[in-house]
C-alpha atoms as a PDB file:
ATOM      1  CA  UNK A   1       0.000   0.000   0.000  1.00  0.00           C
ATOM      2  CA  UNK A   2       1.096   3.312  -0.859  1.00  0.00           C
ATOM      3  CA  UNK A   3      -0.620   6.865   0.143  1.00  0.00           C
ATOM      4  CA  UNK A   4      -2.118   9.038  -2.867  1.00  0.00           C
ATOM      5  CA  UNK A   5      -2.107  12.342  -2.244  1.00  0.00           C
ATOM      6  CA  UNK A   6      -4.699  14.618  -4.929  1.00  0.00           C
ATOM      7  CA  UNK A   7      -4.603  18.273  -5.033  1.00  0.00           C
ATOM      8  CA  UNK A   8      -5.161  20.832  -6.913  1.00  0.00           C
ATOM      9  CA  UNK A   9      -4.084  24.016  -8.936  1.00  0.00           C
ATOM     10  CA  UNK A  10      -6.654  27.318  -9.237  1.00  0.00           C
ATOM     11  CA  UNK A  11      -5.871  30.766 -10.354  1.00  0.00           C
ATOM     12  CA  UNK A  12      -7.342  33.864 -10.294  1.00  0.00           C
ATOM     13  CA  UNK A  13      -9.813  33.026 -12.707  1.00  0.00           C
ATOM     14  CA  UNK A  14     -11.079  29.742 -11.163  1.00  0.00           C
ATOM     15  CA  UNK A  15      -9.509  27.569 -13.420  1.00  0.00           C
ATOM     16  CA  UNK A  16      -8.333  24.240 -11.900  1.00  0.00           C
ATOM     17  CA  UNK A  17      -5.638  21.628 -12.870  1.00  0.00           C
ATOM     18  CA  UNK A  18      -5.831  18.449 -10.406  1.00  0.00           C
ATOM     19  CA  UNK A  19      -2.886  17.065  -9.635  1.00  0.00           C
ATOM     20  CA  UNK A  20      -1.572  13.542  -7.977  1.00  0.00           C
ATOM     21  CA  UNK A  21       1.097  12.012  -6.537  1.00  0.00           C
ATOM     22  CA  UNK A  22       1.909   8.475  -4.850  1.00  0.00           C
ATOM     23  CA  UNK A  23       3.868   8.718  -1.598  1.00  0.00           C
ATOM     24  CA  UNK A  24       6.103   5.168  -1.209  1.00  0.00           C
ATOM     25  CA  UNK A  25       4.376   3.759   2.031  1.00  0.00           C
ATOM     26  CA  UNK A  26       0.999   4.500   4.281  1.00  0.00           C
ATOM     27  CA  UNK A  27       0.682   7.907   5.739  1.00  0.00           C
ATOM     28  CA  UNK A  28      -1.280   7.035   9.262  1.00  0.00           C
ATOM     29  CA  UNK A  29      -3.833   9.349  10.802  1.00  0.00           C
ATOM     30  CA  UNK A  30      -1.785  11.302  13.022  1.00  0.00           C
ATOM     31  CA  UNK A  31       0.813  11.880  10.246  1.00  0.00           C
ATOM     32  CA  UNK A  32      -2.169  13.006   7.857  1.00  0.00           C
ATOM     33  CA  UNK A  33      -3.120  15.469  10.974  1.00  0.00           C
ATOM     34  CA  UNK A  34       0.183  17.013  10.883  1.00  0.00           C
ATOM     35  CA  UNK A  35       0.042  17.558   6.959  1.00  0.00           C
ATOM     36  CA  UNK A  36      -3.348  19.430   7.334  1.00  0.00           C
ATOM     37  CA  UNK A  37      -2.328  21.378  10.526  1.00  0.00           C
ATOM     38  CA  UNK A  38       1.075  23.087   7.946  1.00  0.00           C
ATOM     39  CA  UNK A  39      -1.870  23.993   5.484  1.00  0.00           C
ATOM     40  CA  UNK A  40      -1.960  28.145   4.770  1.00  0.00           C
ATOM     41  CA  UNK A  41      -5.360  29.171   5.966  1.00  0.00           C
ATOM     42  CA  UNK A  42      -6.151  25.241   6.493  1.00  0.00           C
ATOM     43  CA  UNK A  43      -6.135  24.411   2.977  1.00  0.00           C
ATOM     44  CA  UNK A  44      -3.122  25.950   1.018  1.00  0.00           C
ATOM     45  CA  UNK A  45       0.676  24.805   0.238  1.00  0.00           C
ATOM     46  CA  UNK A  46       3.083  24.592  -2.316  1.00  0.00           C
ATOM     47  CA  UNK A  47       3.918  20.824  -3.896  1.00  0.00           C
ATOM     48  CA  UNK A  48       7.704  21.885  -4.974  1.00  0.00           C
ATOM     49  CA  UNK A  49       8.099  23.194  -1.438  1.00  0.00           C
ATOM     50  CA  UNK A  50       7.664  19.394   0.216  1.00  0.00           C
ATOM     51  CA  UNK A  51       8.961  17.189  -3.118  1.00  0.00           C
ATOM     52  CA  UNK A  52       5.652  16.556  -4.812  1.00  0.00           C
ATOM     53  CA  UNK A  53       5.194  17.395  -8.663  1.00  0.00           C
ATOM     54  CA  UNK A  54       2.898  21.003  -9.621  1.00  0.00           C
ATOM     55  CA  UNK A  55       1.211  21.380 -12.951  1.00  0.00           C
ATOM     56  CA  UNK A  56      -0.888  24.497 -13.143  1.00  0.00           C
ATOM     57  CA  UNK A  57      -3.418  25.810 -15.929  1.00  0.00           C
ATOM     58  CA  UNK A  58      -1.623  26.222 -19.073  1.00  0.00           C
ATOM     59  CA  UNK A  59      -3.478  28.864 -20.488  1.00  0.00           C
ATOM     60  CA  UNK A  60      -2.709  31.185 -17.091  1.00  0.00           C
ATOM     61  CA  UNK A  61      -2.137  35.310 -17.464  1.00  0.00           C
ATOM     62  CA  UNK A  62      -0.370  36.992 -14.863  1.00  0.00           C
ATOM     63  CA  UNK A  63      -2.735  38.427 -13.249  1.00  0.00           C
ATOM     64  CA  UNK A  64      -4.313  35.633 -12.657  1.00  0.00           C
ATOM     65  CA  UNK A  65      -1.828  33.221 -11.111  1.00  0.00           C
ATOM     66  CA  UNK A  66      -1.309  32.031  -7.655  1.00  0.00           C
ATOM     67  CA  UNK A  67       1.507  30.153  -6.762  1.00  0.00           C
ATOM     68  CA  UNK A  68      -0.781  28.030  -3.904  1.00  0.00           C
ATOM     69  CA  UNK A  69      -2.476  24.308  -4.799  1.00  0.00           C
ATOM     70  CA  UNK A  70      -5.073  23.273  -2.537  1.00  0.00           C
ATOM     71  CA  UNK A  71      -5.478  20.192  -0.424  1.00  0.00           C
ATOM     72  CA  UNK A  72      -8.474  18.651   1.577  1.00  0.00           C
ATOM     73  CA  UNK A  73      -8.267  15.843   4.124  1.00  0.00           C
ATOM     74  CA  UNK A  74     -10.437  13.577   1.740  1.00  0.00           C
ATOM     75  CA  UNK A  75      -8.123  13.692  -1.044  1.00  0.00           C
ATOM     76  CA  UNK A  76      -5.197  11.776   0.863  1.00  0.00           C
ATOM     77  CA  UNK A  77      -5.651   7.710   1.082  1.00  0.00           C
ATOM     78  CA  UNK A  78      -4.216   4.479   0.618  1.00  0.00           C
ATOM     79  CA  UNK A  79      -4.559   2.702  -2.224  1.00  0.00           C
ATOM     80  CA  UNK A  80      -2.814  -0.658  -3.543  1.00  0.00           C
ATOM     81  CA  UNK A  81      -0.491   1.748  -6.983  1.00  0.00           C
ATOM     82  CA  UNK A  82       2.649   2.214  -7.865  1.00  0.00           C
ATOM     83  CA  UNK A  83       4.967   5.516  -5.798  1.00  0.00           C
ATOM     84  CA  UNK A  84       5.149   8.137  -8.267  1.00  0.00           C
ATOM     85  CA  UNK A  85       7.507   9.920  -5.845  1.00  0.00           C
ATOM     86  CA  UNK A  86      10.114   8.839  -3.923  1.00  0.00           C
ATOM     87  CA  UNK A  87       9.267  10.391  -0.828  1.00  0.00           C
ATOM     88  CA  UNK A  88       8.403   8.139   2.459  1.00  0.00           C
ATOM     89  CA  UNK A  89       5.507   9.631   4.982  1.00  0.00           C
ATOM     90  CA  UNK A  90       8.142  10.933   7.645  1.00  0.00           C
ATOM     91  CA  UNK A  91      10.270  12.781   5.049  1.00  0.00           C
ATOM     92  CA  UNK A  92       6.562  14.309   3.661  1.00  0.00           C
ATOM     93  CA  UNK A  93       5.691  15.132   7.078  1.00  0.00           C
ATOM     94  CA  UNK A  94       8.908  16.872   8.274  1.00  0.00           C
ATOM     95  CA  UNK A  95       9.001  18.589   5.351  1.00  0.00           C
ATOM     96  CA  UNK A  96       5.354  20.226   5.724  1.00  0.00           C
ATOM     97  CA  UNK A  97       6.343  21.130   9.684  1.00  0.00           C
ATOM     98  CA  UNK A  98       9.239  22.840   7.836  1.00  0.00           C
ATOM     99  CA  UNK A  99       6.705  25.216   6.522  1.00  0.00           C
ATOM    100  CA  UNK A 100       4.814  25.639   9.090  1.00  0.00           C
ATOM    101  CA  UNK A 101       3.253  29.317   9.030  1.00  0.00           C
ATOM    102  CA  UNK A 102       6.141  30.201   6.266  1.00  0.00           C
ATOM    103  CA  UNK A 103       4.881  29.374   3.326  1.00  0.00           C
ATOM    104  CA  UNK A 104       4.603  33.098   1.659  1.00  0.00           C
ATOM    105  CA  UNK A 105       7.739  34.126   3.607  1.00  0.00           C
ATOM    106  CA  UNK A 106       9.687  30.689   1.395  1.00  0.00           C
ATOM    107  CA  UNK A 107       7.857  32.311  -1.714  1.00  0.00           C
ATOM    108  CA  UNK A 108       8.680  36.284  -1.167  1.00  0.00           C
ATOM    109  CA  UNK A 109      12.052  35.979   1.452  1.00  0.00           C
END
């Protein structure tokens, strides 16, 4: 079993680009408490900050990007597919507590 983590891109102008990503190994409930308790606002991070993959809307103008994905509690579970990411739960989880209430200040200094 590995843990699939879906989340997703949306600018400005409410367009959305879903993204996924298979963690190698099962993120437990406490560890998947941690994740969501590093969230900006409770729902908000950034996928190249912790090692996971980002595709955003193509078709995106300047004005209308945002450099946050979004990520609910529902979208993370364990399924029986392949890791797309070499990335075990406890290196995942240390590196959301890394951002912690810094997520802007790793994106602006």
């Amino acid at each position: 079993m590995n843990t699939v983590i879906e989340y997703y891109y949306r600018d400005a102008a409410n367009y959305k680009v879903w993204n996924e990503a298979v963690i190698t190994g099962v993120l437990t409930q406490e560890q998947v408490e941690k994740v969501l308790s590093c969230l900006d606002d409770g729902v908000y991070f950034i996928p190249s900050l912790v090692g996971l993959p980002e595709e955003q809307y193509d078709g995106w103008e300047m004005d209308a990007y945002r450099p946050f994905f979004e990520l609910e509690r529902e979208w993370i579970h364990n399924e029986e597919q392949d890791a797309t990411v070499e990335i075990t739960p406890e290196q995942l989880v240390s590196d959301f507590e890394r951002y912690r209430g810094r997520w802007r200040q790793a994106l602006y200094g």
